[in-house]
Protein backbone atom coordinates (compact mmCIF):
# COMPACT_ATOMS: atom_id res chain seq x y z
CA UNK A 1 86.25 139.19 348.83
CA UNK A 2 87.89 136.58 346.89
CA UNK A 3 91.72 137.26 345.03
CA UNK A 4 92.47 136.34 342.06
CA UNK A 5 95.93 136.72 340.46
CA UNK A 6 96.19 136.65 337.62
CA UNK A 7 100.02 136.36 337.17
CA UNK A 8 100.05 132.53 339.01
CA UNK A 9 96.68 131.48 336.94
CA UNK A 10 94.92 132.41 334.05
CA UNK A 11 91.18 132.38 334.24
CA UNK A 12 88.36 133.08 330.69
CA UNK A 13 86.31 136.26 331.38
CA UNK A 14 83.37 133.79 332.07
CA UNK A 15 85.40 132.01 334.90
CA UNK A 16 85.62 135.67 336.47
CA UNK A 17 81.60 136.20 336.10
CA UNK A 18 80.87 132.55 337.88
CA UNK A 19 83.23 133.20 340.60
CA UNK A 20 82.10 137.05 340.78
CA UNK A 21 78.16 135.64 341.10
CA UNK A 22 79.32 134.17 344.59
CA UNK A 23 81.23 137.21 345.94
CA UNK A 24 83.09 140.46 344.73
CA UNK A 25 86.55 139.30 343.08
CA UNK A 26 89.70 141.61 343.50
CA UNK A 27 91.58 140.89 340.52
CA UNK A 28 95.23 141.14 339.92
CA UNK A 29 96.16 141.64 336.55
CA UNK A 30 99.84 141.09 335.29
CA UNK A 31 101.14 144.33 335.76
CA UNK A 32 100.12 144.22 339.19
CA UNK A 33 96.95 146.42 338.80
CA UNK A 34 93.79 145.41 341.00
CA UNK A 35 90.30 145.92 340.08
CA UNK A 36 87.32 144.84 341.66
CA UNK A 37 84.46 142.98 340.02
CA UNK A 38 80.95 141.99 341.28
CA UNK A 39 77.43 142.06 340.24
CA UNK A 40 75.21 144.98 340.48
CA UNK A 41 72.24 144.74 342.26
CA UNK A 42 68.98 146.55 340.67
CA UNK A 43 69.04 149.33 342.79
CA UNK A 44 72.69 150.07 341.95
CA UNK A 45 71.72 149.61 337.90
CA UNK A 46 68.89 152.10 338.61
CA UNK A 47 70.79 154.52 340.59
CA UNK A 48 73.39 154.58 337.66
CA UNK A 49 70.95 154.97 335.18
CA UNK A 50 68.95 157.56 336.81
CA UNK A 51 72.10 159.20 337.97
CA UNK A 52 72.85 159.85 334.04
CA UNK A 53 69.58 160.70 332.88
CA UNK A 54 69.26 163.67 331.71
CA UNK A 55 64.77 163.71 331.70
CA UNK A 56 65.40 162.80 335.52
CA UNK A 57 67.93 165.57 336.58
CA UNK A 58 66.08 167.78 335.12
CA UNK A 59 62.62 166.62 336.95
CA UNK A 60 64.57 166.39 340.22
CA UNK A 61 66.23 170.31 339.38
CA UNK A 62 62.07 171.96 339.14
CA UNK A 63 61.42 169.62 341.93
CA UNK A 64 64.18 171.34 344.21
CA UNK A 65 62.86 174.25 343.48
CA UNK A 66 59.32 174.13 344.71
CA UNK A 67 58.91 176.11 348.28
CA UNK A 68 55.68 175.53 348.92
CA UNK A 69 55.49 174.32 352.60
CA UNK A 70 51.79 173.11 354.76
CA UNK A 71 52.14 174.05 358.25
CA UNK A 72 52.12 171.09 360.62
CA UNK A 73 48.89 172.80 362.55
CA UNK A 74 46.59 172.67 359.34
CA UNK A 75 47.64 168.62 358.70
CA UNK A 76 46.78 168.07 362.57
CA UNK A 77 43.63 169.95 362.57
CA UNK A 78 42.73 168.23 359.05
CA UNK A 79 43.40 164.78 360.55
CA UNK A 80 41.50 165.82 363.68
CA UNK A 81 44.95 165.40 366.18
C-alpha cells in the first residue's frame, strides 16, 4: 500500500485514481485524517449491491426458511453407491 500525504504534495482526484489502479493508496489528508482508496473488484461491487437489495434479502429470508432435507441413503441408492 502506497502513502500519500497530502500535506507535503498536492495531487488532482484523477492522480489518486491512476495511482490507486496500481495498488490501494492510504491517503493523508491535511488534517491528518487517513483513508484508504482502491478499486473494487466485481465481486466486491456485487456483494455491495446484493448486500443492499432489498428483492435479494428478501429471496435469501424464504430461502432460509425452507427445511426440507433428502436423506443421504435415498441420493446413494438413487445414484446406485
Amino acid at each position: 500500500m502506497n502513502t500519500i500525504d497530502l500535506r507535503k504534495k498536492k495531487h488532482s482526484i484523477d492522480e489518486l485514481l491512476t495511482m490507486a489502479r496500481s495498488e490501494p493508496l492510504m491517503i493523508c489528508d491535511k488534517d491528518g485524517k487517513n483513508y484508504v482508496l482502491e478499486e473494487i473488484d466485481e465481486f466486491e461491487k456485487e456483494v455491495k449491491e446484493l448486500g443492499s437489495s432489498k428483492k435479494f434479502m428478501e429471496f435469501l429470508d424464504e430461502r432460509s426458511k425452507e427445511r426440507e432435507t433428502i436423506p443421504i441413503s435415498s441420493i446413494t441408492k438413487k445414484l446406485g453407491i
